[in-house]
C-alpha atoms as a PDB file:
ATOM      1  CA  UNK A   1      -3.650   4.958  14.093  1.00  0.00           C
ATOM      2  CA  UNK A   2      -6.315   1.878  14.196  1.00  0.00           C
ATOM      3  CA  UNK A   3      -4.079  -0.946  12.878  1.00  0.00           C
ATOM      4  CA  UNK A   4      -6.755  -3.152  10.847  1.00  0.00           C
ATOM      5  CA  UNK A   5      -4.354  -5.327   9.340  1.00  0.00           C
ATOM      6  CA  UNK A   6      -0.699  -6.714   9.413  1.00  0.00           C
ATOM      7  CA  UNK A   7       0.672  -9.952   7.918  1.00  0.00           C
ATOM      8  CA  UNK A   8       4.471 -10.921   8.228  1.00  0.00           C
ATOM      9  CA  UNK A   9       6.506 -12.436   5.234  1.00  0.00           C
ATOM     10  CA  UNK A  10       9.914 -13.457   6.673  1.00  0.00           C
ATOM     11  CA  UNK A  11      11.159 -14.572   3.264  1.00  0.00           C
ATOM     12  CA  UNK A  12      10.163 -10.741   1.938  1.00  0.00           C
ATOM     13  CA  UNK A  13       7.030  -9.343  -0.373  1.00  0.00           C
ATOM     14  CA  UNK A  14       8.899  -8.488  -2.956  1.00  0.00           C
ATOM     15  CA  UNK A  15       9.628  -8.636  -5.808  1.00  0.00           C
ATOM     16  CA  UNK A  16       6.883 -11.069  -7.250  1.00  0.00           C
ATOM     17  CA  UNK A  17       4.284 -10.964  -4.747  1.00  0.00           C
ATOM     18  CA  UNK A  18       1.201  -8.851  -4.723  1.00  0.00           C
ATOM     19  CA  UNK A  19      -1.072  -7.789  -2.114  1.00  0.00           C
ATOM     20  CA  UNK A  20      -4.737  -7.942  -2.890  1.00  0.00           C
ATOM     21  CA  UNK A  21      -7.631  -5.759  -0.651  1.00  0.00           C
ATOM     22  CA  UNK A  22     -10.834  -5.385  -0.817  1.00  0.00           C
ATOM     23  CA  UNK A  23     -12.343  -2.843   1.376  1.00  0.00           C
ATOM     24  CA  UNK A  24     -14.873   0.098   1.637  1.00  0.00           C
ATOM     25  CA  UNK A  25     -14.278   3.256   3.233  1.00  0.00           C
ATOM     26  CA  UNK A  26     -16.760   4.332   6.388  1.00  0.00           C
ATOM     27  CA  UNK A  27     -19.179   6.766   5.643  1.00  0.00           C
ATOM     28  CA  UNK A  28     -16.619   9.245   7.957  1.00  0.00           C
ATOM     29  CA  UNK A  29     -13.536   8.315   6.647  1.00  0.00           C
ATOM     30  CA  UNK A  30     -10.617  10.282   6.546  1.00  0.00           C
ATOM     31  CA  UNK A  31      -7.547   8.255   5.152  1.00  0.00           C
ATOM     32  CA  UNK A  32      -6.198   4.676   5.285  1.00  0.00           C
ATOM     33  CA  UNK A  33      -3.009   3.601   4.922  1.00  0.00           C
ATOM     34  CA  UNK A  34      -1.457   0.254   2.817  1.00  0.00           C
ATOM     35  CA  UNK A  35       2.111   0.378   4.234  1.00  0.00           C
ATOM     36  CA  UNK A  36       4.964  -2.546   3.170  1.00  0.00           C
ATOM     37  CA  UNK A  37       7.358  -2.481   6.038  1.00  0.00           C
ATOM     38  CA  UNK A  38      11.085  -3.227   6.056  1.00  0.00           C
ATOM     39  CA  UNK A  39      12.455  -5.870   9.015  1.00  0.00           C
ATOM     40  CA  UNK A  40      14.258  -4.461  11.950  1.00  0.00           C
ATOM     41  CA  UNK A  41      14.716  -0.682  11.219  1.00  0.00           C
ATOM     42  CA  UNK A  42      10.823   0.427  11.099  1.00  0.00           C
ATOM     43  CA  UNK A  43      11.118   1.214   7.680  1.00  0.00           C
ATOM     44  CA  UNK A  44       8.298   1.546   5.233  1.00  0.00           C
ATOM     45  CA  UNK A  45       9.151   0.734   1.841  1.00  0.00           C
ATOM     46  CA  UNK A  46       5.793   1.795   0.063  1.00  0.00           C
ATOM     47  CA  UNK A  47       3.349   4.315   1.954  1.00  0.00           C
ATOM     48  CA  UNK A  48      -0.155   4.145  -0.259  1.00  0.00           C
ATOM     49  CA  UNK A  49      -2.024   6.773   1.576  1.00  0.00           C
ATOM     50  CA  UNK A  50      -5.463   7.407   0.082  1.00  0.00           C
ATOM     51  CA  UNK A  51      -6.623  11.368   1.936  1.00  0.00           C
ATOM     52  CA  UNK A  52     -10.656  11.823   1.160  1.00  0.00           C
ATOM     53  CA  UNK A  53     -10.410  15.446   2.374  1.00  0.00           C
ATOM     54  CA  UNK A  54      -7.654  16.397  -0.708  1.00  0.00           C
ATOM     55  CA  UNK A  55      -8.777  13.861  -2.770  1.00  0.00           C
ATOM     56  CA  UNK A  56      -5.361  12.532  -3.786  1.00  0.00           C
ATOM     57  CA  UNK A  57      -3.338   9.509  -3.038  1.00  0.00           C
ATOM     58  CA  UNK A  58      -0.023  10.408  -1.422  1.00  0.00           C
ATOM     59  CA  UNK A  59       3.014   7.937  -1.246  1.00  0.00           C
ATOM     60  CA  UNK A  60       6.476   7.885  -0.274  1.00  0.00           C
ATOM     61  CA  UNK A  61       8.789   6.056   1.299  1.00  0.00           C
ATOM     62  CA  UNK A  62      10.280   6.556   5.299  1.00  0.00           C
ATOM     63  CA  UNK A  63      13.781   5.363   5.486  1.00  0.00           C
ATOM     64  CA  UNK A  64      16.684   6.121   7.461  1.00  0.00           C
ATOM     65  CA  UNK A  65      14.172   7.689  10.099  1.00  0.00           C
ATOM     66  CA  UNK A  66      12.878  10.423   7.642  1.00  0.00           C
ATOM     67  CA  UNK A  67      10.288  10.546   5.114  1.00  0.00           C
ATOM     68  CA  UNK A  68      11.160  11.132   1.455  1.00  0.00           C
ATOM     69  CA  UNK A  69       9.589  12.894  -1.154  1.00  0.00           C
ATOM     70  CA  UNK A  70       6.020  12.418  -1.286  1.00  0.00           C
ATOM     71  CA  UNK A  71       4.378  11.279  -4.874  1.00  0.00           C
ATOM     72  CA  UNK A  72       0.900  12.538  -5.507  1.00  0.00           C
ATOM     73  CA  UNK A  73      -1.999  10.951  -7.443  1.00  0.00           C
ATOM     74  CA  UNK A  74      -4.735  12.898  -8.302  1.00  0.00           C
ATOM     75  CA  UNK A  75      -6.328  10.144  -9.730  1.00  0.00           C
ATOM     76  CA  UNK A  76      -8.567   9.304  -6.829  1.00  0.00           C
ATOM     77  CA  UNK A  77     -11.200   6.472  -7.262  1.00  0.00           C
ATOM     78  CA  UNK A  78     -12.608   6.173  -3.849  1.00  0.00           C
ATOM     79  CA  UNK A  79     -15.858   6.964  -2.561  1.00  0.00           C
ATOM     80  CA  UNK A  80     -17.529   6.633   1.464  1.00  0.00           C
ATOM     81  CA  UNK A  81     -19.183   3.512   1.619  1.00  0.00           C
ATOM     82  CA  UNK A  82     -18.565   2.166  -1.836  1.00  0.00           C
ATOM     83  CA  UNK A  83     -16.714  -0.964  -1.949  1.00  0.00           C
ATOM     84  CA  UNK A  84     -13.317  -0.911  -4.093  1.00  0.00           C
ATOM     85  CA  UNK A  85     -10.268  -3.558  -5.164  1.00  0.00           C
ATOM     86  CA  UNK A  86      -6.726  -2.658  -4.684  1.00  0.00           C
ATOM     87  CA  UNK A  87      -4.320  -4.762  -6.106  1.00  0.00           C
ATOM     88  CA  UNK A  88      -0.657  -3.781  -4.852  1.00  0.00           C
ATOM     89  CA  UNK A  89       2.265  -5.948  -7.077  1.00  0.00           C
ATOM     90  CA  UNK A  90       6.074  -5.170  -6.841  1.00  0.00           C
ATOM     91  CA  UNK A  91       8.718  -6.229  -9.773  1.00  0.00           C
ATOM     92  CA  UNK A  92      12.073  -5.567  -9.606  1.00  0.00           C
ATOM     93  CA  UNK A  93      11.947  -1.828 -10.352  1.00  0.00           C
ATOM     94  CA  UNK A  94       8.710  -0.884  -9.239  1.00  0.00           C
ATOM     95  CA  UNK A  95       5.254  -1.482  -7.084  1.00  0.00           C
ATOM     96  CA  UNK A  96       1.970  -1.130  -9.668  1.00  0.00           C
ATOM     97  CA  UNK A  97      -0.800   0.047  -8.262  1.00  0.00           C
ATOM     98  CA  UNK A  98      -4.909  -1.241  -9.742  1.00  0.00           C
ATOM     99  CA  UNK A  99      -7.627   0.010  -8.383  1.00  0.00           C
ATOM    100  CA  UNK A 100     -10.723  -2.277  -9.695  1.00  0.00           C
ATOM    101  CA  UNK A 101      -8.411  -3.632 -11.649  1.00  0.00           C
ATOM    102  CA  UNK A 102      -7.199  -0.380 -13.714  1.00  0.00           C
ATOM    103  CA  UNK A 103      -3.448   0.900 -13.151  1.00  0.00           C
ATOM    104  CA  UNK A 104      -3.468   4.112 -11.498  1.00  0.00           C
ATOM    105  CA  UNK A 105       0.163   4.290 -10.697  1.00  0.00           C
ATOM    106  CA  UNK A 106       3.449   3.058 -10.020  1.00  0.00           C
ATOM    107  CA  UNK A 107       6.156   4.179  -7.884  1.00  0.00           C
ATOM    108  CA  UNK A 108       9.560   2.883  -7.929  1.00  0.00           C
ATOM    109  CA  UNK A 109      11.766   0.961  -5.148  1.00  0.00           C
ATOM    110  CA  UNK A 110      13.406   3.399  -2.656  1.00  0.00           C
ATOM    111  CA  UNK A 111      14.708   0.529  -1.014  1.00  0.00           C
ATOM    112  CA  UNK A 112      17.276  -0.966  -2.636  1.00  0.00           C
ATOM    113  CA  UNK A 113      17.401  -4.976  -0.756  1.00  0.00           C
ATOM    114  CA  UNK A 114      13.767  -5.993  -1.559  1.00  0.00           C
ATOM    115  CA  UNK A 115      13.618  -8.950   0.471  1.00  0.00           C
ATOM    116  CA  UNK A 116      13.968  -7.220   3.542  1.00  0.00           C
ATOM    117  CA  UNK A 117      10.177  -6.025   2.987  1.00  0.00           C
ATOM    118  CA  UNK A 118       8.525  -8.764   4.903  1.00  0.00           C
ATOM    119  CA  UNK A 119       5.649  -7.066   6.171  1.00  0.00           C
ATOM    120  CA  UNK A 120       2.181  -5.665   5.205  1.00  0.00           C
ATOM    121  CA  UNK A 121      -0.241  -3.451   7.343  1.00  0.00           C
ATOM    122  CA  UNK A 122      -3.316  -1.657   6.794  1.00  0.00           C
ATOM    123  CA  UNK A 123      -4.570   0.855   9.014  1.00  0.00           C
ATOM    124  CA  UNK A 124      -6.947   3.501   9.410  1.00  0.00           C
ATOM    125  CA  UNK A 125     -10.415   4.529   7.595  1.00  0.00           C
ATOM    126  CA  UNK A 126     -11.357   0.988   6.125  1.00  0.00           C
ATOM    127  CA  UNK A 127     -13.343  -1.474   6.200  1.00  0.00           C
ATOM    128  CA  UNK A 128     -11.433  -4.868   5.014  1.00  0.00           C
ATOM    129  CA  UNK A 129     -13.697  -7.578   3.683  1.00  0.00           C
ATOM    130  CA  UNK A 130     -10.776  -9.716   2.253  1.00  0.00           C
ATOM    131  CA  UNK A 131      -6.962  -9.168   2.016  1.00  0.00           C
ATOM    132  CA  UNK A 132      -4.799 -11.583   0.133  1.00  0.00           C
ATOM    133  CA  UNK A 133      -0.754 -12.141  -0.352  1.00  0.00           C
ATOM    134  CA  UNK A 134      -0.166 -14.567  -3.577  1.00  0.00           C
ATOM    135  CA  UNK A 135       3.063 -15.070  -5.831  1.00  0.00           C
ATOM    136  CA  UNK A 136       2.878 -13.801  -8.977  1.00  0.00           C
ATOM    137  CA  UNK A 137       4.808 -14.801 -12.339  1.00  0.00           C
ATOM    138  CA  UNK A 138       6.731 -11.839 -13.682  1.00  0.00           C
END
């Protein structure tokens, strides 16, 4: 795991923030990883897991030291070397997932205390040319 990224939120991510990257994949890449991590148990809250060898977008959640059931997108808009937009937003029910600014998915809270997701790391097969954390209005 090459971490790339990892940005710390004491007050929490969620609900109302959003989580902006754009990136472009090597020409070799295999998978990267967005993951929004819980304080003090290792959790992971959100796993976005883009694989370029299936061609899907796998996420789940890894709580109480076990992974859960994994959600699959087959919707996969990524492409070696071509530069992308993923914007990552969380309400109170859900985090909403645009790539290039079209909704490709959402997967609901596993977590059930929200604020204690105060982290955000990105690892793996990307190249990050910006990354941004803002507030949003609901």
């Amino acid at each position: 795991m090459t971490l790339r990224f990892e940005a710390s939120c004491p007050d929490g991510l969620c609900p109302g923030w959003s989580v902006i990257l754009k990136g472009e994949p090597p020409s070799d890449a295999s998978k990267f990883e967005i993951n929004f991590m819980c304080d003090g148990d290792g959790g992971i809250a959100f796993h976005f897991n883009p694989r370029f060898a299936e061609s899907h977008i796998v996420c789940n959640s890894f709580t109480r030291s076990r992974w859960g059931q994994e959600e699959r997108c087959s919707n996969f808009p990524f492409a070696a070397e071509e530069p992308f937009q993923i914007e990552i937003h969380s309400d109170n029910e859900s985090f909403h997932v645009y790539i290039d600014e079209g909704k490709i998915m959402q997967y609901k809270h596993r977590v059930e205390d929200l604020k204690t997701i105060t982290k955000v790391q990105v690892v793996n097969d990307v190249n990050i040319s910006s990354l941004e954390i803002t507030k949003k209005p609901f």
